[in-house]
C-alpha atoms as a PDB file:
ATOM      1  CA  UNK A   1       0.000   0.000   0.000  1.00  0.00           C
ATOM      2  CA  UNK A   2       2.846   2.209   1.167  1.00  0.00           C
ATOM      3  CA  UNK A   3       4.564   1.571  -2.431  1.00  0.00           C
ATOM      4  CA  UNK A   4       1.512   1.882  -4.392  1.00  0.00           C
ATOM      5  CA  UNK A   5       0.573   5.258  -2.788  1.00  0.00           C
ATOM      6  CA  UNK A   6       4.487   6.655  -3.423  1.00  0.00           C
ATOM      7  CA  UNK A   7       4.459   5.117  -6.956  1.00  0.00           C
ATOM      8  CA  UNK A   8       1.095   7.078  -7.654  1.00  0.00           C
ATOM      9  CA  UNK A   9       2.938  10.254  -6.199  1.00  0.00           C
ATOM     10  CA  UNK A  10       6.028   9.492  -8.209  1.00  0.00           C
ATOM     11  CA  UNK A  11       3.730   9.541 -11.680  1.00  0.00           C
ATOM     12  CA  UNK A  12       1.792  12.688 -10.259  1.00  0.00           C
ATOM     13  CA  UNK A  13       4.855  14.897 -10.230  1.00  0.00           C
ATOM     14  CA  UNK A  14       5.928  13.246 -13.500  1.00  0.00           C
ATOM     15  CA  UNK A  15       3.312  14.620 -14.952  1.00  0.00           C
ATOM     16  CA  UNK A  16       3.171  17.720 -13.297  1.00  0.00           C
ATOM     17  CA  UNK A  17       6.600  18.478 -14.940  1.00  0.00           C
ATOM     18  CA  UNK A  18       6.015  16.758 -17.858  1.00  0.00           C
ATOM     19  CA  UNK A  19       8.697  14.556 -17.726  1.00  0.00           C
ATOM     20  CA  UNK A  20       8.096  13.045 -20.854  1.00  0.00           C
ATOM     21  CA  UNK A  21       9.168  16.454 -22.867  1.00  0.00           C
ATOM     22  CA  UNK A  22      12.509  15.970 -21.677  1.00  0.00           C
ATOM     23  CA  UNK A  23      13.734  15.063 -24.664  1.00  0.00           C
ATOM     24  CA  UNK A  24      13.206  18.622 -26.631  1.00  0.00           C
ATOM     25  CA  UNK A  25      16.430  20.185 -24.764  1.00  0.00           C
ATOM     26  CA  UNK A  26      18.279  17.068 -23.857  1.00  0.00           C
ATOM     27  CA  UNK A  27      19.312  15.799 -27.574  1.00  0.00           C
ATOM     28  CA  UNK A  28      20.956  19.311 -27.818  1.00  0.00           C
ATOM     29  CA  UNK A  29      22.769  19.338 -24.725  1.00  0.00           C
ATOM     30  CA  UNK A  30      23.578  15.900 -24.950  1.00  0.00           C
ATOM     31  CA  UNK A  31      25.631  16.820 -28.454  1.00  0.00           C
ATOM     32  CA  UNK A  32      26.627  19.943 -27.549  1.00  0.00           C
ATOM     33  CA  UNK A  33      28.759  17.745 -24.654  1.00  0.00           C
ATOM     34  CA  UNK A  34      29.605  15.569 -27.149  1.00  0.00           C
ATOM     35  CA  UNK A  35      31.026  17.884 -29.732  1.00  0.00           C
ATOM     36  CA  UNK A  36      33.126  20.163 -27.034  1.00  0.00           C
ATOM     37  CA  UNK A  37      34.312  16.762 -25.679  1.00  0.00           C
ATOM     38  CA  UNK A  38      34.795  15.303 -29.182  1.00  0.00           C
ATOM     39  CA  UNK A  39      33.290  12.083 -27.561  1.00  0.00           C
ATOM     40  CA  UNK A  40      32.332  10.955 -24.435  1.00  0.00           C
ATOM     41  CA  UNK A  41      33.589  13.013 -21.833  1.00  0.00           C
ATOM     42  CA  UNK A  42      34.807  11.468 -18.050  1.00  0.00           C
ATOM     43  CA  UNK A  43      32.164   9.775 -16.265  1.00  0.00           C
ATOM     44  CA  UNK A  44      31.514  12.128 -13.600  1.00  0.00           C
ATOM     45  CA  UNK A  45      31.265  15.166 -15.689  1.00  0.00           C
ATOM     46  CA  UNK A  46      28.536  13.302 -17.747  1.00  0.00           C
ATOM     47  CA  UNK A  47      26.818  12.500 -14.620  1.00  0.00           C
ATOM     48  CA  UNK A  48      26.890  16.152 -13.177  1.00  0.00           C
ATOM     49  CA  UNK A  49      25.875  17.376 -16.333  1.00  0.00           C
ATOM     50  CA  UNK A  50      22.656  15.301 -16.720  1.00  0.00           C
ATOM     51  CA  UNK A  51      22.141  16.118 -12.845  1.00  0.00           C
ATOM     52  CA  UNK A  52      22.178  19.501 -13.697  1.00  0.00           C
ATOM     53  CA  UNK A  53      19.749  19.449 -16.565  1.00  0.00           C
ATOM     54  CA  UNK A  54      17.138  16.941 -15.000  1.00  0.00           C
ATOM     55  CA  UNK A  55      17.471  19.132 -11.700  1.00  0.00           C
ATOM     56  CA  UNK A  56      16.600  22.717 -13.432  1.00  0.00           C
ATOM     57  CA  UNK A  57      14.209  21.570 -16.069  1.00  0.00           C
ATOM     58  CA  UNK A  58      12.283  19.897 -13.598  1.00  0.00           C
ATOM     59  CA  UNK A  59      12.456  22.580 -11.034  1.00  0.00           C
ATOM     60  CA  UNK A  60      11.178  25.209 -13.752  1.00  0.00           C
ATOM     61  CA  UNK A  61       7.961  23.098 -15.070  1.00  0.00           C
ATOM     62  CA  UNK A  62       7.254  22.356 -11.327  1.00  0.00           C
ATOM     63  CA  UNK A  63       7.827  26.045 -10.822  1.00  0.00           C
ATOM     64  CA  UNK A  64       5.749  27.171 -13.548  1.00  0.00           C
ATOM     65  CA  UNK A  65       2.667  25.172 -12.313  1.00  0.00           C
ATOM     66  CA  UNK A  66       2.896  27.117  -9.386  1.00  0.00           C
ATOM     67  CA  UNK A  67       2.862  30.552 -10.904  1.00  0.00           C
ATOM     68  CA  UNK A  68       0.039  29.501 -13.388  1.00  0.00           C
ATOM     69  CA  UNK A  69      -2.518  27.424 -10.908  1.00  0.00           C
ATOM     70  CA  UNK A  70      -5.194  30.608 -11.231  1.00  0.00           C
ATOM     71  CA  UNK A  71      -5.015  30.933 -14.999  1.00  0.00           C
ATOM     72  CA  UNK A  72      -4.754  26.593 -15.255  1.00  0.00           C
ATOM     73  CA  UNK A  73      -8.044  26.557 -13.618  1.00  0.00           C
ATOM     74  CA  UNK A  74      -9.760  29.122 -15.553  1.00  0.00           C
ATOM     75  CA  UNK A  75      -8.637  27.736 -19.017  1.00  0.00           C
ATOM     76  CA  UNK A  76     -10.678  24.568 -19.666  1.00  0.00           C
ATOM     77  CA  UNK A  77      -7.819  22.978 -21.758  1.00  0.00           C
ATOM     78  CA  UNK A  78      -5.754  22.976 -18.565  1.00  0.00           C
ATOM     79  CA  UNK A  79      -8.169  23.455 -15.790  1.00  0.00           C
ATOM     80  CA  UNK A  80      -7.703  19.538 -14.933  1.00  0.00           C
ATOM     81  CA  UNK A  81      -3.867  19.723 -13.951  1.00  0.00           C
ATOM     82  CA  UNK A  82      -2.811  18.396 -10.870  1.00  0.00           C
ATOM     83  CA  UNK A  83      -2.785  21.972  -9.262  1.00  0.00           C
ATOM     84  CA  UNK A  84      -6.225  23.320 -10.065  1.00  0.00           C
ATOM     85  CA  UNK A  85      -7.895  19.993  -9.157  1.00  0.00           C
ATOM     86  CA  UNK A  86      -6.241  19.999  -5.934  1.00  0.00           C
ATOM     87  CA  UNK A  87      -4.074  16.744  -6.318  1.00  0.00           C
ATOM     88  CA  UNK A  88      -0.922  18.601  -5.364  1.00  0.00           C
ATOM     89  CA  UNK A  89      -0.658  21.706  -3.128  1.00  0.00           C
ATOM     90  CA  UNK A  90       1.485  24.893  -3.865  1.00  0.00           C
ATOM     91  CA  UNK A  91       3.237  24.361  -0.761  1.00  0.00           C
ATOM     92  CA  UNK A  92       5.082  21.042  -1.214  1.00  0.00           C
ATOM     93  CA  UNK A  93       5.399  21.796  -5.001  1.00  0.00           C
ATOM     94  CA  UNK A  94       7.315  25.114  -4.010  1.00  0.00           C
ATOM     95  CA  UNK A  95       9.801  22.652  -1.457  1.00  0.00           C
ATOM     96  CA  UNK A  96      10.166  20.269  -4.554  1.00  0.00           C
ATOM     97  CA  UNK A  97      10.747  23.251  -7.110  1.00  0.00           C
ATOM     98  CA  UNK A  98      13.439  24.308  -4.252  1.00  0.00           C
ATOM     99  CA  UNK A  99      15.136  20.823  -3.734  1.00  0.00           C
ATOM    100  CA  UNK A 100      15.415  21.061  -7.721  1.00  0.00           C
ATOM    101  CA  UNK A 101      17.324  24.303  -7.609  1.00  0.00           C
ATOM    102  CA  UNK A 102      19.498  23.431  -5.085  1.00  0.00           C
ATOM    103  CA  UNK A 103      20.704  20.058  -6.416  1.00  0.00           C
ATOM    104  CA  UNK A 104      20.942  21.922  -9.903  1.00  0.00           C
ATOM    105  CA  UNK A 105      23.155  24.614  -8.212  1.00  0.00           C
ATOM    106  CA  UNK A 106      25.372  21.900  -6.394  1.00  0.00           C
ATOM    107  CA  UNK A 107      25.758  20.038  -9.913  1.00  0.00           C
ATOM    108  CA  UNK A 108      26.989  23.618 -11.617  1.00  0.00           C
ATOM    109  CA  UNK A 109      29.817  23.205  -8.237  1.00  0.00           C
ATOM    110  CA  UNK A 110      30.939  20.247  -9.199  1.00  0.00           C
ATOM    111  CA  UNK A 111      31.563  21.040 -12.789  1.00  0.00           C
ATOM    112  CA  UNK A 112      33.391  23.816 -12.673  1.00  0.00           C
ATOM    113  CA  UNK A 113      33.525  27.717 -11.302  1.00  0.00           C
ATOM    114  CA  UNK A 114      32.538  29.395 -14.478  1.00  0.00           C
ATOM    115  CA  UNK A 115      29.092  27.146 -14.636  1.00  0.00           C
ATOM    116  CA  UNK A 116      28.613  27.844 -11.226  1.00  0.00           C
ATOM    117  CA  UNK A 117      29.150  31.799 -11.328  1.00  0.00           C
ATOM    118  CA  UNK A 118      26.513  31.387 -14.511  1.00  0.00           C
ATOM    119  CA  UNK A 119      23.758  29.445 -12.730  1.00  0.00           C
ATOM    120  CA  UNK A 120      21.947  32.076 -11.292  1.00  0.00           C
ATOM    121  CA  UNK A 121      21.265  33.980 -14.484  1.00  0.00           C
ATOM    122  CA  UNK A 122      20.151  30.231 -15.724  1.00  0.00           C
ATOM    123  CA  UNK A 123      17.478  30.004 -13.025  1.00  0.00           C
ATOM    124  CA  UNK A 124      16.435  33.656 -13.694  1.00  0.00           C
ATOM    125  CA  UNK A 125      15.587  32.864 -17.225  1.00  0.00           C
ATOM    126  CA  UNK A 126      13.198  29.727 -15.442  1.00  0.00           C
ATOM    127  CA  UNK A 127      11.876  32.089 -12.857  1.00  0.00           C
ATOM    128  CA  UNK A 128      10.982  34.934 -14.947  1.00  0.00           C
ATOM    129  CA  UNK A 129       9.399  32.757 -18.507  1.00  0.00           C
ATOM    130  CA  UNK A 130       6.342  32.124 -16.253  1.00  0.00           C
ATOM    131  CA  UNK A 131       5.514  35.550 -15.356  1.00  0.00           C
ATOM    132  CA  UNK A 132       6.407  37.059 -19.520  1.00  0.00           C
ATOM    133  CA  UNK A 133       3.334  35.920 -20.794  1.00  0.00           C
ATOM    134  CA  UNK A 134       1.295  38.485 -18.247  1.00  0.00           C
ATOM    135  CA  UNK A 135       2.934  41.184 -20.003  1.00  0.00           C
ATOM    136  CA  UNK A 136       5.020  40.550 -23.557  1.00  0.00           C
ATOM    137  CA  UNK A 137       4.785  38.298 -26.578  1.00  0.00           C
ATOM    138  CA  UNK A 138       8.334  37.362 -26.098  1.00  0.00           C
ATOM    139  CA  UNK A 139       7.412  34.560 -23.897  1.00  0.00           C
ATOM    140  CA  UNK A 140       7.756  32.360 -26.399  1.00  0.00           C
ATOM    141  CA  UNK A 141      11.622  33.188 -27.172  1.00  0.00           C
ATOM    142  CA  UNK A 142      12.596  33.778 -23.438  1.00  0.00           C
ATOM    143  CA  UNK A 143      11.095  30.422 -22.853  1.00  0.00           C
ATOM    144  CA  UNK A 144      13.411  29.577 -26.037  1.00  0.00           C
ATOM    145  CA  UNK A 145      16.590  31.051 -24.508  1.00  0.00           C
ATOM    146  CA  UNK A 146      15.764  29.375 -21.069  1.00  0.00           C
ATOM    147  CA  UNK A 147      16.226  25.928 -23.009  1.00  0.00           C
ATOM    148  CA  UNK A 148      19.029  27.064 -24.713  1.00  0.00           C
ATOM    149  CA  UNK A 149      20.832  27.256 -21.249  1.00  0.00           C
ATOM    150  CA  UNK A 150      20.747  23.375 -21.972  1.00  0.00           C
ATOM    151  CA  UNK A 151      23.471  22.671 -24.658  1.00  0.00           C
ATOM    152  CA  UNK A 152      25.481  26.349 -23.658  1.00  0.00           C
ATOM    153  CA  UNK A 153      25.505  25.138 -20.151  1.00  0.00           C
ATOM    154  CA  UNK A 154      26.625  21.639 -21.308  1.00  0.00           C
ATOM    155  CA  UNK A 155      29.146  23.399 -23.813  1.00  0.00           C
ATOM    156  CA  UNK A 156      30.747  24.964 -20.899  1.00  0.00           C
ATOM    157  CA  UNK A 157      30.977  22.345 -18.104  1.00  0.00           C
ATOM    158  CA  UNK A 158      33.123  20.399 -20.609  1.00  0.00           C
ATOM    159  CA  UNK A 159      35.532  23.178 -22.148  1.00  0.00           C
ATOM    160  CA  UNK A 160      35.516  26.513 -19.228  1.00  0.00           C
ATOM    161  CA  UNK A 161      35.000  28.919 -21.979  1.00  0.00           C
ATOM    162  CA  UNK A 162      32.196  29.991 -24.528  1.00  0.00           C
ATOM    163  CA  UNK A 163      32.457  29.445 -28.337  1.00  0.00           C
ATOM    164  CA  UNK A 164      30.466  30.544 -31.432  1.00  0.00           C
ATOM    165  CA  UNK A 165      29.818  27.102 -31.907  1.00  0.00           C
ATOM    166  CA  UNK A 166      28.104  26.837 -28.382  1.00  0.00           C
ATOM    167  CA  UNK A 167      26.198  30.103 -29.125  1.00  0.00           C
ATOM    168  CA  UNK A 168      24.689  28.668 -32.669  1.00  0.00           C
ATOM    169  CA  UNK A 169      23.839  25.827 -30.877  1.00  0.00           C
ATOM    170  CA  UNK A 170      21.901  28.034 -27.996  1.00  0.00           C
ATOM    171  CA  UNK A 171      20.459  30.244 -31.037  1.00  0.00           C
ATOM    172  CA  UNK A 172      19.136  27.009 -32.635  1.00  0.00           C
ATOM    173  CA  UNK A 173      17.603  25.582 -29.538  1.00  0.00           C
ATOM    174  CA  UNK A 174      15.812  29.097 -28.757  1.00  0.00           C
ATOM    175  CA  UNK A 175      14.559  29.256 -32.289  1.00  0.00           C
ATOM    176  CA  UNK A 176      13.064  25.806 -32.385  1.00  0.00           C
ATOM    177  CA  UNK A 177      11.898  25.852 -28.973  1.00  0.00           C
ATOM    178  CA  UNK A 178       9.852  29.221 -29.996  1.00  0.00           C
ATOM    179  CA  UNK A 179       8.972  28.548 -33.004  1.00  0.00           C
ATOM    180  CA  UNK A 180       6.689  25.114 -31.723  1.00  0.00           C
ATOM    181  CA  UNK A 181       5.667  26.886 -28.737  1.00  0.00           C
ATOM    182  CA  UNK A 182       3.959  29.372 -30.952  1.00  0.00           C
ATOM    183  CA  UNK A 183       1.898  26.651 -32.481  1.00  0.00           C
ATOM    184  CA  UNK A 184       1.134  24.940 -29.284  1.00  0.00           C
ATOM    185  CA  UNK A 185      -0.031  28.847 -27.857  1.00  0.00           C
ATOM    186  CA  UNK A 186      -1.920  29.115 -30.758  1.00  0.00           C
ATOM    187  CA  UNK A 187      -5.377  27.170 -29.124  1.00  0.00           C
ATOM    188  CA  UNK A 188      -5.461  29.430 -26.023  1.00  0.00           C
ATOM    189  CA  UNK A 189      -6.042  32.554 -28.917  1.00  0.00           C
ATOM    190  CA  UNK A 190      -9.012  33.436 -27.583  1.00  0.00           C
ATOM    191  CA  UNK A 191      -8.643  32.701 -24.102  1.00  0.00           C
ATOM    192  CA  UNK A 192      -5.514  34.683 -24.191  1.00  0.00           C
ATOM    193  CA  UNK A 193      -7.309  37.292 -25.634  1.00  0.00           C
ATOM    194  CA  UNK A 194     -10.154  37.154 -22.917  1.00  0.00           C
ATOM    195  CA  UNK A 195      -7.774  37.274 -19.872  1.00  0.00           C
ATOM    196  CA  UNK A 196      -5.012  39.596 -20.640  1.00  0.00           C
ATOM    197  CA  UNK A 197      -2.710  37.216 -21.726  1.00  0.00           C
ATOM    198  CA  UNK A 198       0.367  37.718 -24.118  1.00  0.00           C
ATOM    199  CA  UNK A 199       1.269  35.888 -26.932  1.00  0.00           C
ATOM    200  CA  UNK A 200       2.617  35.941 -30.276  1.00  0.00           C
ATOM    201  CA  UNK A 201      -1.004  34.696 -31.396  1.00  0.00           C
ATOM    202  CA  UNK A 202      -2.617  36.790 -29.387  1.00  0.00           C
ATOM    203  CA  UNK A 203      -0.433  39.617 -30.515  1.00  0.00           C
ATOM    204  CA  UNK A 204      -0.099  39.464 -34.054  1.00  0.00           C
ATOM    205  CA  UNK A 205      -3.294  37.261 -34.875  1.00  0.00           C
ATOM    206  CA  UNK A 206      -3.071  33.501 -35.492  1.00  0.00           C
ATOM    207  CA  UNK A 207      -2.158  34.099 -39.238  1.00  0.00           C
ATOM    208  CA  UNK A 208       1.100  35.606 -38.428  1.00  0.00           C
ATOM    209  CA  UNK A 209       1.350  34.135 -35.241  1.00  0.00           C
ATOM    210  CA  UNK A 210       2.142  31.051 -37.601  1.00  0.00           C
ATOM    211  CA  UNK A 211       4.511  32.831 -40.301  1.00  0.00           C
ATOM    212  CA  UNK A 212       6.315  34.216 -37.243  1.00  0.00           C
ATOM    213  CA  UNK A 213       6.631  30.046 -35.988  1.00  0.00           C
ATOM    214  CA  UNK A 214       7.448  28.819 -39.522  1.00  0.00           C
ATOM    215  CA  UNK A 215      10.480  32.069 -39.210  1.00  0.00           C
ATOM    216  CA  UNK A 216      11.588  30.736 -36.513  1.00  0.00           C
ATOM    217  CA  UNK A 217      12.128  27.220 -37.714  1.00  0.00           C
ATOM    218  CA  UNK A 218      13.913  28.462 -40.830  1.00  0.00           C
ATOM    219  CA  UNK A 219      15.959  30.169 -38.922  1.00  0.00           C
ATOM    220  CA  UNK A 220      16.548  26.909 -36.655  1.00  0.00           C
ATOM    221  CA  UNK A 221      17.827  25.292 -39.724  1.00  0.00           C
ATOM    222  CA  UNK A 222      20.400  27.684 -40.890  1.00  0.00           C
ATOM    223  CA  UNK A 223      21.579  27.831 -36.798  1.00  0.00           C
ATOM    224  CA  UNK A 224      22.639  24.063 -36.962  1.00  0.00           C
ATOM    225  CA  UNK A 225      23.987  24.365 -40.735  1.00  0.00           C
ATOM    226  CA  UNK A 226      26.386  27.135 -38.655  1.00  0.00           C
ATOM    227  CA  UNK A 227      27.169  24.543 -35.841  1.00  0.00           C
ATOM    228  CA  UNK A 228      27.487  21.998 -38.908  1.00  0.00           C
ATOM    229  CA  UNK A 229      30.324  24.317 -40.453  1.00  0.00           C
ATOM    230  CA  UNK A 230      31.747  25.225 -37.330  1.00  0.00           C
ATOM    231  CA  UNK A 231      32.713  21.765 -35.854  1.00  0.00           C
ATOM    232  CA  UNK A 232      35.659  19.982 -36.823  1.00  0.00           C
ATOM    233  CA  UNK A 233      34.153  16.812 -36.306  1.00  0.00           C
ATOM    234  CA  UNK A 234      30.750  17.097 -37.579  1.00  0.00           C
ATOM    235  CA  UNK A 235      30.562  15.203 -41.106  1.00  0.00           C
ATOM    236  CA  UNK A 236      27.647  13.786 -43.490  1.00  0.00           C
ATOM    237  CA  UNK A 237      25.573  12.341 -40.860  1.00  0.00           C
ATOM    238  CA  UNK A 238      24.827  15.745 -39.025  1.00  0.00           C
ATOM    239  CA  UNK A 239      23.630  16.881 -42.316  1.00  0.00           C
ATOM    240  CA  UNK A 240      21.316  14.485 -43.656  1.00  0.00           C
ATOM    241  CA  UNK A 241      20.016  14.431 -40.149  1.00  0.00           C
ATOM    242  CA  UNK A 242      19.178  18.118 -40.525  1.00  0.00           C
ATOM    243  CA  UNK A 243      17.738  17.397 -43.991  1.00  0.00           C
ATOM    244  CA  UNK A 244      15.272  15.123 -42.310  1.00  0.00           C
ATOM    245  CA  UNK A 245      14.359  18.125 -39.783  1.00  0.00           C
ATOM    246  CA  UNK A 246      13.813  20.601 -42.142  1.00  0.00           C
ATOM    247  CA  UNK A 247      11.028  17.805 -43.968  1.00  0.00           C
ATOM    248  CA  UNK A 248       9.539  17.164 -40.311  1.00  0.00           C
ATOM    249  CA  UNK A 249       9.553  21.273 -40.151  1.00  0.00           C
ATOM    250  CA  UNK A 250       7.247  21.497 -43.467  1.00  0.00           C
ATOM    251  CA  UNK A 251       5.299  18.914 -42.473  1.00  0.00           C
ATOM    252  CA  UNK A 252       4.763  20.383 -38.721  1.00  0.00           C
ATOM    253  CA  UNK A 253       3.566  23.805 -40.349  1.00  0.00           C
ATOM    254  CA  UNK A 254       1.321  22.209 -43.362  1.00  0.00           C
ATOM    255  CA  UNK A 255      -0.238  20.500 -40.645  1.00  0.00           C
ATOM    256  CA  UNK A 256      -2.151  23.561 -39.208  1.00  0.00           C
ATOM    257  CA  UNK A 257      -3.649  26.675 -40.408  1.00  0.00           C
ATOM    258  CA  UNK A 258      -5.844  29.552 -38.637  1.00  0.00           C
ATOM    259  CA  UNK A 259      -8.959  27.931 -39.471  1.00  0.00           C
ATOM    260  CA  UNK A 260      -7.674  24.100 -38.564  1.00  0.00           C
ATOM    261  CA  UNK A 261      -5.873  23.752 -34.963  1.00  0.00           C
ATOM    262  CA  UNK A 262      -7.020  20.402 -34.231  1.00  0.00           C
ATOM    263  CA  UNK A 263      -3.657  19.257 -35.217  1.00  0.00           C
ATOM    264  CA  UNK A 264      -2.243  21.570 -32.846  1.00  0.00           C
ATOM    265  CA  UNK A 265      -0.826  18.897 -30.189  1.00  0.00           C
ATOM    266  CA  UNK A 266       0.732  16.401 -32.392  1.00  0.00           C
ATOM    267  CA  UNK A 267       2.259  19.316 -34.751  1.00  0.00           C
ATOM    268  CA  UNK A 268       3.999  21.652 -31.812  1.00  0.00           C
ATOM    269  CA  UNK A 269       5.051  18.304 -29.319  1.00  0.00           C
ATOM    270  CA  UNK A 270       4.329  15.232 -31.397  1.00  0.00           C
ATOM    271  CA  UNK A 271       6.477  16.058 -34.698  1.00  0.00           C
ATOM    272  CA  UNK A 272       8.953  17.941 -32.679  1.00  0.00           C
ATOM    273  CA  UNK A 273       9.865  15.397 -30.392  1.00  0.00           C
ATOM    274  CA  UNK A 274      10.942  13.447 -33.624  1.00  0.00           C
ATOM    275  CA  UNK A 275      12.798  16.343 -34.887  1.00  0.00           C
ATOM    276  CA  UNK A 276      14.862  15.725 -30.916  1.00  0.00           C
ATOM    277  CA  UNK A 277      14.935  12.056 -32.050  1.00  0.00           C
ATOM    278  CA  UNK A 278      16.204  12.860 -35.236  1.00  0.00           C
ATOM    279  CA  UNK A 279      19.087  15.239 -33.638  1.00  0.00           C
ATOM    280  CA  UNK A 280      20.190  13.113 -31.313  1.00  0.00           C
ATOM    281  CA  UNK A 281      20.571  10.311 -33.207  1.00  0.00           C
ATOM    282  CA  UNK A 282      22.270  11.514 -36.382  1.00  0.00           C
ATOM    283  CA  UNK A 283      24.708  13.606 -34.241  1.00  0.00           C
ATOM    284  CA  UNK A 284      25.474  10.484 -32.327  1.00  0.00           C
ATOM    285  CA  UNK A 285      25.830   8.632 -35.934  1.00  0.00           C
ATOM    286  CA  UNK A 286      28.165  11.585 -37.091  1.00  0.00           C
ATOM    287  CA  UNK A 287      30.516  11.100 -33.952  1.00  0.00           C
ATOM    288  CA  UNK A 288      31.077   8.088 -33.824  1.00  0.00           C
ATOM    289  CA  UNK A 289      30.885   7.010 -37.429  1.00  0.00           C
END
């Protein structure tokens, strides 16, 4: 009984977090490690590194539950998270959010002094995306940038120095990360619209809400064809990887229109989490092949 009850508590922050959407950031900071270390780097750096990622992204989606509960319950689409309905209380998400932090701050220690002197501004970023959307339509690319503290942050840990390389990569991941949270903002238009909320959609109308998203994938694209150049190992497999992205791309944005959202879910997480997939596998191919 005892098990059962902290299994079922286990799944219920799980999905509070959305644990399952780890994979958008973690292909890029997984090869961004890869590609400073030009391989696998020692063990315990790996370890601290994917200690450091788990620990923050799952202390900002726990954190960002928090800060949205009121605006979760009045939205129907999200009104039966864990929050709203009272499965979960602020309090002890708040402690978890905190435990998060703290481990993610005592990973950045371990790795070395320039990731820990950096990790504040890191946790800013997480802190501050929940609040944008009260006041700008940049939510969507600070929410971008947060991620991109992923493969930068990685970047660093294993070489104690930025590059251009690492910045592309950054640039990339806040681009794509953007550009599909766009789409996925784009079937809370009018509730947005009804509550004060800010959004590219909301902003700009769904219409160029979506041009602005397709933008930001293009410009996604020419990002990693920059990290492609850049790297002295990066070969043919990086490539035709990216070649597959761009297709999944097209076929993410001829999916939807302003008059047809119903593909909204399966276009902004479904299709991208292939285009993570996709990243992390050809960059692995390119490596080590």
């Amino acid at each position: 009984m005892v098990w059962t009850k902290g299994w079922n508590r286990i799944t219920e922050y799980g999905t509070l977090v959305m644990f399952s959407h780890t994979i958008f950031s973690l292909s890029f900071a997984l090869i961004a490690m890869l590609l400073a270390a030009n391989g696998l780097p020692e063990v315990t750096t790996f370890f601290w590194i994917l200690v450091a990622f788990l620990s923050a992204r799952t202390g900002a989606n726990a954190l960002n539950r928090v800060i949205d509960a009121e605006i979760d319950a009045k939205n129907p689409r999200t009104a039966d998270r864990q929050l709203p309905q009272g499965q979960l209380n602020k309090t002890e998400v708040l402690i978890f959010t905190l435990c998060c932090f703290i481990v993610m701050l005592a990973a950045a220690w371990m790795l070395n002094p320039l990731c820990f002197y950096l990790a504040p501004i890191a946790l800013f970023l997480m802190v501050i995306y929940s609040y944008t959307k009260r006041f700008t339509w940049m939510c969507h690319v600070i929410l971008g940038i947060s991620c991109a503290a992923a493969p930068v942050g990685a970047w660093l840990a294993i070489t104690g120095e930025m590059s251009w390389l690492a910045l592309f990569m950054g640039a990339a991941n806040t681009a794509w990360v953007a550009g599909f949270d766009i789409i996925y903002g784009a079937q809370d238009y009018q509730f947005d619209k009804a509550n004060g909320l800010r959004s590219i959609p909301e902003t700009f109308g769904l219409k160029y809400g979506l041009y602005i998203s397709s933008s930001f994938h293009v410009a996604t694209v020419f990002f990693l064809l920059a990290v492609g150049f850049l790297s002295e190992v990066i070969h043919i497999w990086y490539f035709i990887g990216l070649a597959v992205i761009a297709v999944l791309f097209i076929i993410q944005h001829q999916m939807i229109s302003p008059t047809n959202l119903k593909n909204v879910k399966i276009a902004s997480y479904g299709i991208n989490q292939l285009v993570s997939i996709v990243f992390l596998v050809f960059g692995l191919l390119d490596i080590y092949f």
